[in-house]
PDB file of N, CA and C in Angstrom:
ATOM      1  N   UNK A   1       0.078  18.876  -3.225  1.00  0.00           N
ATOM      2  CA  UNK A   1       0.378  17.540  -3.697  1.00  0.00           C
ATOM      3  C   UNK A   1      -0.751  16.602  -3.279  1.00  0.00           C
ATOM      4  N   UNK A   2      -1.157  15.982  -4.355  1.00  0.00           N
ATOM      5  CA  UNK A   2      -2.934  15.065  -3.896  1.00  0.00           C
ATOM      6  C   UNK A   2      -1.790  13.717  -3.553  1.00  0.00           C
ATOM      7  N   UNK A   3      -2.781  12.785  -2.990  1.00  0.00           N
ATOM      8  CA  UNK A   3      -2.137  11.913  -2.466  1.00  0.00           C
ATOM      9  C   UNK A   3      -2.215  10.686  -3.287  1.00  0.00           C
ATOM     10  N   UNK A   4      -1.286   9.787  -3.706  1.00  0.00           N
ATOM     11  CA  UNK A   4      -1.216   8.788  -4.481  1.00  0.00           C
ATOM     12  C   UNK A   4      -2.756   8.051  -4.905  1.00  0.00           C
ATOM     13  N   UNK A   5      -3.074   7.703  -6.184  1.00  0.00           N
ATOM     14  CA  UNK A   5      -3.966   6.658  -5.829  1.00  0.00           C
ATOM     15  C   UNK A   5      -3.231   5.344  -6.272  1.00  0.00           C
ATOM     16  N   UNK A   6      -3.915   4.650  -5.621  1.00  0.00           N
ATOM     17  CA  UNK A   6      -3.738   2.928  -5.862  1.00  0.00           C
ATOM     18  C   UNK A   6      -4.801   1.799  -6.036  1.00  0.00           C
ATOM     19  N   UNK A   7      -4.527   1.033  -7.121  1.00  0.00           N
ATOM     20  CA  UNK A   7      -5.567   0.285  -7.681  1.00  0.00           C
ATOM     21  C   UNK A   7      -6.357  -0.607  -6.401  1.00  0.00           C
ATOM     22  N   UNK A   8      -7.187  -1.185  -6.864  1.00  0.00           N
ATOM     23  CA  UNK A   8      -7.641  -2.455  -5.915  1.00  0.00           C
ATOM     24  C   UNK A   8      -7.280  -3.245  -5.799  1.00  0.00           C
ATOM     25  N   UNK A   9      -6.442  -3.685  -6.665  1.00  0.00           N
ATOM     26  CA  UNK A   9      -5.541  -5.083  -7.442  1.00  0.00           C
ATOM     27  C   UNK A   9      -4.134  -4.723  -6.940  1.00  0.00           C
ATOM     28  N   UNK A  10      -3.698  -3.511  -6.465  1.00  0.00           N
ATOM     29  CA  UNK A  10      -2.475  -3.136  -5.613  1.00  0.00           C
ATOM     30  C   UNK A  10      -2.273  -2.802  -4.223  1.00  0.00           C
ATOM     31  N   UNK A  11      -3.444  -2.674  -3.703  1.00  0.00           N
ATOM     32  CA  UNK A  11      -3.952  -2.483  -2.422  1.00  0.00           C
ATOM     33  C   UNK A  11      -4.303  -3.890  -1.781  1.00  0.00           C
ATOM     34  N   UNK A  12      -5.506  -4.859  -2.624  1.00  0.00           N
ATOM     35  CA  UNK A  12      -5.574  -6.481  -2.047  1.00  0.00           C
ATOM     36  C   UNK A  12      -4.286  -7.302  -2.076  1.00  0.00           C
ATOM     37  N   UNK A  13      -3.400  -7.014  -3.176  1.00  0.00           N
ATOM     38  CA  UNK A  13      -2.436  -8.103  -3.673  1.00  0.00           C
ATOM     39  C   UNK A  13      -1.171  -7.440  -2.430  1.00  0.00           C
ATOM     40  N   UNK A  14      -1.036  -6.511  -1.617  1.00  0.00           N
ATOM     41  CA  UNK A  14      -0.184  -5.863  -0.473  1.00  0.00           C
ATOM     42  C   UNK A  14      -1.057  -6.186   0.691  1.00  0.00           C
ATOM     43  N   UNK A  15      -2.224  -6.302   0.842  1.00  0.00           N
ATOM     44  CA  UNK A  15      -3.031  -7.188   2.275  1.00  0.00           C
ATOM     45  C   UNK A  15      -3.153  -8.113   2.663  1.00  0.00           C
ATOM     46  N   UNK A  16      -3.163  -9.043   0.598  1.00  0.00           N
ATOM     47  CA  UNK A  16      -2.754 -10.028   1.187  1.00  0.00           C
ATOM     48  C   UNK A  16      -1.314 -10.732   1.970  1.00  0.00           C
ATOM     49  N   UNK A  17      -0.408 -10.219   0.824  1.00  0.00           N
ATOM     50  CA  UNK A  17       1.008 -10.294   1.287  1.00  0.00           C
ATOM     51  C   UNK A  17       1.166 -10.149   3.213  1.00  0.00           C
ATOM     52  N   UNK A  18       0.532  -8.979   3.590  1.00  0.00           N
ATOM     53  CA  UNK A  18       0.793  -8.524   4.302  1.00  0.00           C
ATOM     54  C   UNK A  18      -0.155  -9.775   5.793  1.00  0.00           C
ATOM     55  N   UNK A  19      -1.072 -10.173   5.426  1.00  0.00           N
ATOM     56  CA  UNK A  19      -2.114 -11.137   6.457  1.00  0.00           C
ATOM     57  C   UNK A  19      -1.449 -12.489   6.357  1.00  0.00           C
ATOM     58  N   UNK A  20      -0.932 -12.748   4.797  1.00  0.00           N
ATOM     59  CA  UNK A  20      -0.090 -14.136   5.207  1.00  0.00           C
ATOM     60  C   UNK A  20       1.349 -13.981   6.058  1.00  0.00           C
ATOM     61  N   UNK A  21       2.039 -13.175   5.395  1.00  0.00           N
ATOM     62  CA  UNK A  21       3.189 -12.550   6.717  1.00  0.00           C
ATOM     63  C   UNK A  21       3.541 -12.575   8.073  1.00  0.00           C
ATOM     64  N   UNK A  22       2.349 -11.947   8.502  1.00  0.00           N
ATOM     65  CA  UNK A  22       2.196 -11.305  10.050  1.00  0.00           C
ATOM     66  C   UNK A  22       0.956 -11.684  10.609  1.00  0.00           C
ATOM     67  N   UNK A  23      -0.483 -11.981   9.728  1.00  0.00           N
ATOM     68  CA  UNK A  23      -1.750 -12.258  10.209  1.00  0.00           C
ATOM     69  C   UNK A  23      -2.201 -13.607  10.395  1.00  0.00           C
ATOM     70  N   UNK A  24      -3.614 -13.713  10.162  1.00  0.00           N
ATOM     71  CA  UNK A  24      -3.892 -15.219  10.051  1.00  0.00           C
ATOM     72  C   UNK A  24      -4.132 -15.697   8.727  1.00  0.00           C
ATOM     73  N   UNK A  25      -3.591 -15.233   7.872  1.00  0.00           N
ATOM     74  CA  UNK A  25      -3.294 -15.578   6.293  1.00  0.00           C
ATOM     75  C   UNK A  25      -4.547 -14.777   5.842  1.00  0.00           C
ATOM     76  N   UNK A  26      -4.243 -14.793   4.488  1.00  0.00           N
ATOM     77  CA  UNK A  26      -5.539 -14.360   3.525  1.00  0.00           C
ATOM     78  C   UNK A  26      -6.182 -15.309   3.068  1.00  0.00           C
ATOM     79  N   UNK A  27      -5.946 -16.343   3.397  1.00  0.00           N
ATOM     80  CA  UNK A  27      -7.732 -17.831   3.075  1.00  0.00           C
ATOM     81  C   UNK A  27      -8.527 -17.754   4.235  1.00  0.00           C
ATOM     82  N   UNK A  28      -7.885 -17.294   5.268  1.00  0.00           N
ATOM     83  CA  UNK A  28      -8.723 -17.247   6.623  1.00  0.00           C
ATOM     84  C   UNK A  28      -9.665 -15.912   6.402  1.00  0.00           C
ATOM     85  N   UNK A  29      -9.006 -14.791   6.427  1.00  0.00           N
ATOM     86  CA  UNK A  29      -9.683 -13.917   5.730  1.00  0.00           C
ATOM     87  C   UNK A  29     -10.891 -14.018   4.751  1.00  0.00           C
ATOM     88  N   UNK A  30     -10.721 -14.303   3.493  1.00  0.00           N
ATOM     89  CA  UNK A  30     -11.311 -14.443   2.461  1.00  0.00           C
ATOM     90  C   UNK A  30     -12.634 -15.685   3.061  1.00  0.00           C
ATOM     91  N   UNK A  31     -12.005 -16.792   4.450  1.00  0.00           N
ATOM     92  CA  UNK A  31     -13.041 -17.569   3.993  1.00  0.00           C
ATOM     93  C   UNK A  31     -14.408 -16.769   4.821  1.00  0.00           C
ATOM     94  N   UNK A  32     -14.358 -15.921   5.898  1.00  0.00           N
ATOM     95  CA  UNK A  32     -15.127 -15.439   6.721  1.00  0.00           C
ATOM     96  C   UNK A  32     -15.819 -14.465   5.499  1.00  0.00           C
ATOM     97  N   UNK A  33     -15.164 -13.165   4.639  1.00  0.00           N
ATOM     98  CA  UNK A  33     -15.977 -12.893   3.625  1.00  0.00           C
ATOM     99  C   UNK A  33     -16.744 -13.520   2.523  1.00  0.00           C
ATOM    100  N   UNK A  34     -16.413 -15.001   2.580  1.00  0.00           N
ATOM    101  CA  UNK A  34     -17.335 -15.834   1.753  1.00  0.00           C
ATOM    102  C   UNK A  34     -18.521 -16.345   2.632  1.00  0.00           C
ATOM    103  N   UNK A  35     -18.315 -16.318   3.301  1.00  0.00           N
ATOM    104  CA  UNK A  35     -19.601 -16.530   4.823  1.00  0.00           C
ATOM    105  C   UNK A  35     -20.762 -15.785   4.666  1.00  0.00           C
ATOM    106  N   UNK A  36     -20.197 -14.336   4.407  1.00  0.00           N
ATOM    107  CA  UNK A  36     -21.186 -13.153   4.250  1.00  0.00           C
ATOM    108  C   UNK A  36     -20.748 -11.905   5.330  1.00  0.00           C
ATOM    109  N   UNK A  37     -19.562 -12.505   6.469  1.00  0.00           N
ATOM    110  CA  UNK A  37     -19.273 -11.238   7.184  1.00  0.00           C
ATOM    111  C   UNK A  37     -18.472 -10.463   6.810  1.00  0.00           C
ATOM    112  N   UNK A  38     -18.087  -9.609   6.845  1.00  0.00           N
ATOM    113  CA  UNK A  38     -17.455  -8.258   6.867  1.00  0.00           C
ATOM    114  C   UNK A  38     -16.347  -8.201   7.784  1.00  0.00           C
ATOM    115  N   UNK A  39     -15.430  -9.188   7.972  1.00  0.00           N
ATOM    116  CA  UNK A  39     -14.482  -9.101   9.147  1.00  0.00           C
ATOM    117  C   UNK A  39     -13.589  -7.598   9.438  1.00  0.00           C
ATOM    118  N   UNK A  40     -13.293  -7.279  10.372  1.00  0.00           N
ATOM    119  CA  UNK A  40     -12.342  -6.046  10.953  1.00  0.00           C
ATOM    120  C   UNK A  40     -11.030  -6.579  10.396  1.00  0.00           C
ATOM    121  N   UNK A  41     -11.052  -7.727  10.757  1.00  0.00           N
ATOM    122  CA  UNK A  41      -9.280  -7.712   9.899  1.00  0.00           C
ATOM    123  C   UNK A  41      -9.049  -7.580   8.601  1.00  0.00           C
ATOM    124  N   UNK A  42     -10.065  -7.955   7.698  1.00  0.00           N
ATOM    125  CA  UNK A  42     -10.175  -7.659   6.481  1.00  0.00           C
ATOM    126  C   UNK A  42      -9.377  -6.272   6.365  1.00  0.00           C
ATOM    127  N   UNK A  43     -10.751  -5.311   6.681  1.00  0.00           N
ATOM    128  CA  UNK A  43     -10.372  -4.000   6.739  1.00  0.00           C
ATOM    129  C   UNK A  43      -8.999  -3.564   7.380  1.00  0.00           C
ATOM    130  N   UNK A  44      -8.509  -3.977   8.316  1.00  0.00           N
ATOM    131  CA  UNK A  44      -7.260  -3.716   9.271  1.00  0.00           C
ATOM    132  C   UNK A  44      -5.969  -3.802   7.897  1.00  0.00           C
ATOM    133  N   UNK A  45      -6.231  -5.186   6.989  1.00  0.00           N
ATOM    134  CA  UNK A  45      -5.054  -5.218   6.395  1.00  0.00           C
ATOM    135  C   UNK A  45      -5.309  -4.516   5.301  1.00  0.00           C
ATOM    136  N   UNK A  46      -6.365  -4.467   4.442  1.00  0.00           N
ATOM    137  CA  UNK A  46      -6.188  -3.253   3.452  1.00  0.00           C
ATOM    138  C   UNK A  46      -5.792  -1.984   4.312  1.00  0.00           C
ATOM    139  N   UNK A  47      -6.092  -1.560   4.955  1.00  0.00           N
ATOM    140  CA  UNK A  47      -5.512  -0.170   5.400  1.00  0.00           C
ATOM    141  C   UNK A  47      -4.051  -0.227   5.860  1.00  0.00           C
ATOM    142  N   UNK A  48      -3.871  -0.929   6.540  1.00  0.00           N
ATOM    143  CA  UNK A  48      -2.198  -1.279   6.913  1.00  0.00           C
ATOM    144  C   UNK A  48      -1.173  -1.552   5.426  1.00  0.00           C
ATOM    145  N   UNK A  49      -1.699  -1.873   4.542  1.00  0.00           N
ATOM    146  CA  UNK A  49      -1.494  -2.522   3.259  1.00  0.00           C
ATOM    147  C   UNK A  49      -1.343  -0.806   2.290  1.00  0.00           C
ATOM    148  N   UNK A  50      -2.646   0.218   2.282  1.00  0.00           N
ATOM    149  CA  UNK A  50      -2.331   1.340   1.988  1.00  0.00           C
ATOM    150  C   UNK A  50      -1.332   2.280   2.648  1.00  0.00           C
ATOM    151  N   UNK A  51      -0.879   1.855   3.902  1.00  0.00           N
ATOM    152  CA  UNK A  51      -0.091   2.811   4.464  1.00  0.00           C
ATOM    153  C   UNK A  51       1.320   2.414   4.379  1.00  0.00           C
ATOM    154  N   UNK A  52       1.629   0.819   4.087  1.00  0.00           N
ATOM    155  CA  UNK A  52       2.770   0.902   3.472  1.00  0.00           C
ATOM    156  C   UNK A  52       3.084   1.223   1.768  1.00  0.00           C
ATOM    157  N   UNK A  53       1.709   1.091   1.194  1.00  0.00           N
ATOM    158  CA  UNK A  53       2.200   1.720  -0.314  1.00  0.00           C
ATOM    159  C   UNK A  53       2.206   3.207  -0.422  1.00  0.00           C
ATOM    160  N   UNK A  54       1.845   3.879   0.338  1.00  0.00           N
ATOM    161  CA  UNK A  54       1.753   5.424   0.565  1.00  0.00           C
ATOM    162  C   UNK A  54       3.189   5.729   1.195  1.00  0.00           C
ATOM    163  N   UNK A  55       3.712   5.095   2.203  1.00  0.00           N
ATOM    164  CA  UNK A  55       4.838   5.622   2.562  1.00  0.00           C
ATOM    165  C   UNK A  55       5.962   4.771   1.882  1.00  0.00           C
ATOM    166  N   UNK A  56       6.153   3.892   0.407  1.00  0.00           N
ATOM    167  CA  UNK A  56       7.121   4.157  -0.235  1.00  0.00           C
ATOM    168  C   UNK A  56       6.835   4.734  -1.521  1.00  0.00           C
ATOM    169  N   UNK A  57       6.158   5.400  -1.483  1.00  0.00           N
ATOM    170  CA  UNK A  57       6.153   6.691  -2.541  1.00  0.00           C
ATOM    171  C   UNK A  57       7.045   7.532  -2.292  1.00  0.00           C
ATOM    172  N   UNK A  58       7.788   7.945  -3.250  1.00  0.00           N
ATOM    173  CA  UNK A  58       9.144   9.412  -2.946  1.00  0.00           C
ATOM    174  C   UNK A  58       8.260  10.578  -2.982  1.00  0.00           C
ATOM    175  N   UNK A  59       9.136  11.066  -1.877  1.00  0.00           N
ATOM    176  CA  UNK A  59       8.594  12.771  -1.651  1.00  0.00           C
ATOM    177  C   UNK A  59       8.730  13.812  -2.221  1.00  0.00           C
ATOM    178  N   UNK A  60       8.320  14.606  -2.658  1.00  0.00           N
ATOM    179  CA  UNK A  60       8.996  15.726  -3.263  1.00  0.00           C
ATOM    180  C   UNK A  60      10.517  16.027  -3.292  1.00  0.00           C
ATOM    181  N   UNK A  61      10.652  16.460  -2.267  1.00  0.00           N
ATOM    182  CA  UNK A  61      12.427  16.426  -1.863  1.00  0.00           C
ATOM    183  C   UNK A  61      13.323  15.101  -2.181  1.00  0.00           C
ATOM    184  N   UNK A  62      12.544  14.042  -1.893  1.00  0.00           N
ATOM    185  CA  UNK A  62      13.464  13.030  -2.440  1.00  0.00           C
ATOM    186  C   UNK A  62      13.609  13.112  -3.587  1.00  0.00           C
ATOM    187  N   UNK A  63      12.827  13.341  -4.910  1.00  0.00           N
ATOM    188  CA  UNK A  63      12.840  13.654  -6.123  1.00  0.00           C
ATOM    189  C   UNK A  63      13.693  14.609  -6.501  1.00  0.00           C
ATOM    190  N   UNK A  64      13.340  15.509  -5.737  1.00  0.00           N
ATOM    191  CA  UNK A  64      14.449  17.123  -6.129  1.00  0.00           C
ATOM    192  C   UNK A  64      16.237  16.460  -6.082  1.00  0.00           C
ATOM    193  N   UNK A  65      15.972  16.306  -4.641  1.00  0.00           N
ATOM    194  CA  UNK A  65      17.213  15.637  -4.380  1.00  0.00           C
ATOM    195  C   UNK A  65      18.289  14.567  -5.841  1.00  0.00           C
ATOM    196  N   UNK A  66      17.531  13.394  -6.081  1.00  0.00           N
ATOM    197  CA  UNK A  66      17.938  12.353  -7.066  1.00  0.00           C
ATOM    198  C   UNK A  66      18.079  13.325  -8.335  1.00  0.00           C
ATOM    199  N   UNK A  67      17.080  14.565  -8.596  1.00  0.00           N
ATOM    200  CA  UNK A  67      17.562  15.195  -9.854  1.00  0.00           C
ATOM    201  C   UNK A  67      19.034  16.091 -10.238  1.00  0.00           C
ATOM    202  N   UNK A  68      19.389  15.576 -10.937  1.00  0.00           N
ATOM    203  CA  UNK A  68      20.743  16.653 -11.721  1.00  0.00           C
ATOM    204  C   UNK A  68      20.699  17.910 -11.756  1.00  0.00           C
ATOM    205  N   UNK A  69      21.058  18.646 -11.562  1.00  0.00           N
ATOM    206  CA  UNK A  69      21.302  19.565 -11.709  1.00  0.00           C
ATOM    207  C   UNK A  69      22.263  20.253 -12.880  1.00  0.00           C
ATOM    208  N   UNK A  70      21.364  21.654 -13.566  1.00  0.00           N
ATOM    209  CA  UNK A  70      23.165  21.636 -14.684  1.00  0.00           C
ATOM    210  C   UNK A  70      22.621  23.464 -13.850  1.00  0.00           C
ATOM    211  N   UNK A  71      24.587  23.560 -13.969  1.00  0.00           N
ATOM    212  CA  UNK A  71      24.811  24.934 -13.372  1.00  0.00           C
ATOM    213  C   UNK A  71      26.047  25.558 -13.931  1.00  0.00           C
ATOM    214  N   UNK A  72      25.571  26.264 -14.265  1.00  0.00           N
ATOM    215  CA  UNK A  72      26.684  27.953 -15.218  1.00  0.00           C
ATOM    216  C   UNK A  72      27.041  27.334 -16.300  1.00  0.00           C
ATOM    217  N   UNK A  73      25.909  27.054 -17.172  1.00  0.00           N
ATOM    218  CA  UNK A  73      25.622  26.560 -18.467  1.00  0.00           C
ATOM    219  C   UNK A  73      25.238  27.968 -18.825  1.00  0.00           C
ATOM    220  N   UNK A  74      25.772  28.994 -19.396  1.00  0.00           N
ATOM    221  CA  UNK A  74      25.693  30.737 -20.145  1.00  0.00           C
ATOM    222  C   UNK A  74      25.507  30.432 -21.836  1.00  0.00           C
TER     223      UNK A  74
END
């Protein structure tokens, strides 16, 4: 099983969510990459941001599970 991909536009638009939330917002963010630096938190919330869209993806088994089943259909 390869592992989900996710757009850029679904990955920023969940970092940001995620830096205004809990961080120092995403204008604070954004304004240090308009500066020209490369901040760590940047990076911190896209990745924190992929690991919650990766872990609500259903699992195999959860899938199996939710499917119907037909049985002693002869």
């Amino acid at each position: 099983m390869g592992t989900p991909q996710f757009t850029e536009e679904e990955i920023n638009a969940r970092a940001q969510q995620l830096a205004d939330e809990r961080g120092p917002g995403w204008e604070a963010l954004m304004a240090e990459e308009r500066v020209g630096n490369d901040p760590p938190e940047l990076r911190y919330w896209r990745e924190m941001a992929l690991k919650e869209l990766e872990a609500e993806q259903p699992t195999v088994l959860e899938v199996e599970a939710s499917t119907p089943k037909t049985v002693g259909l002869d």
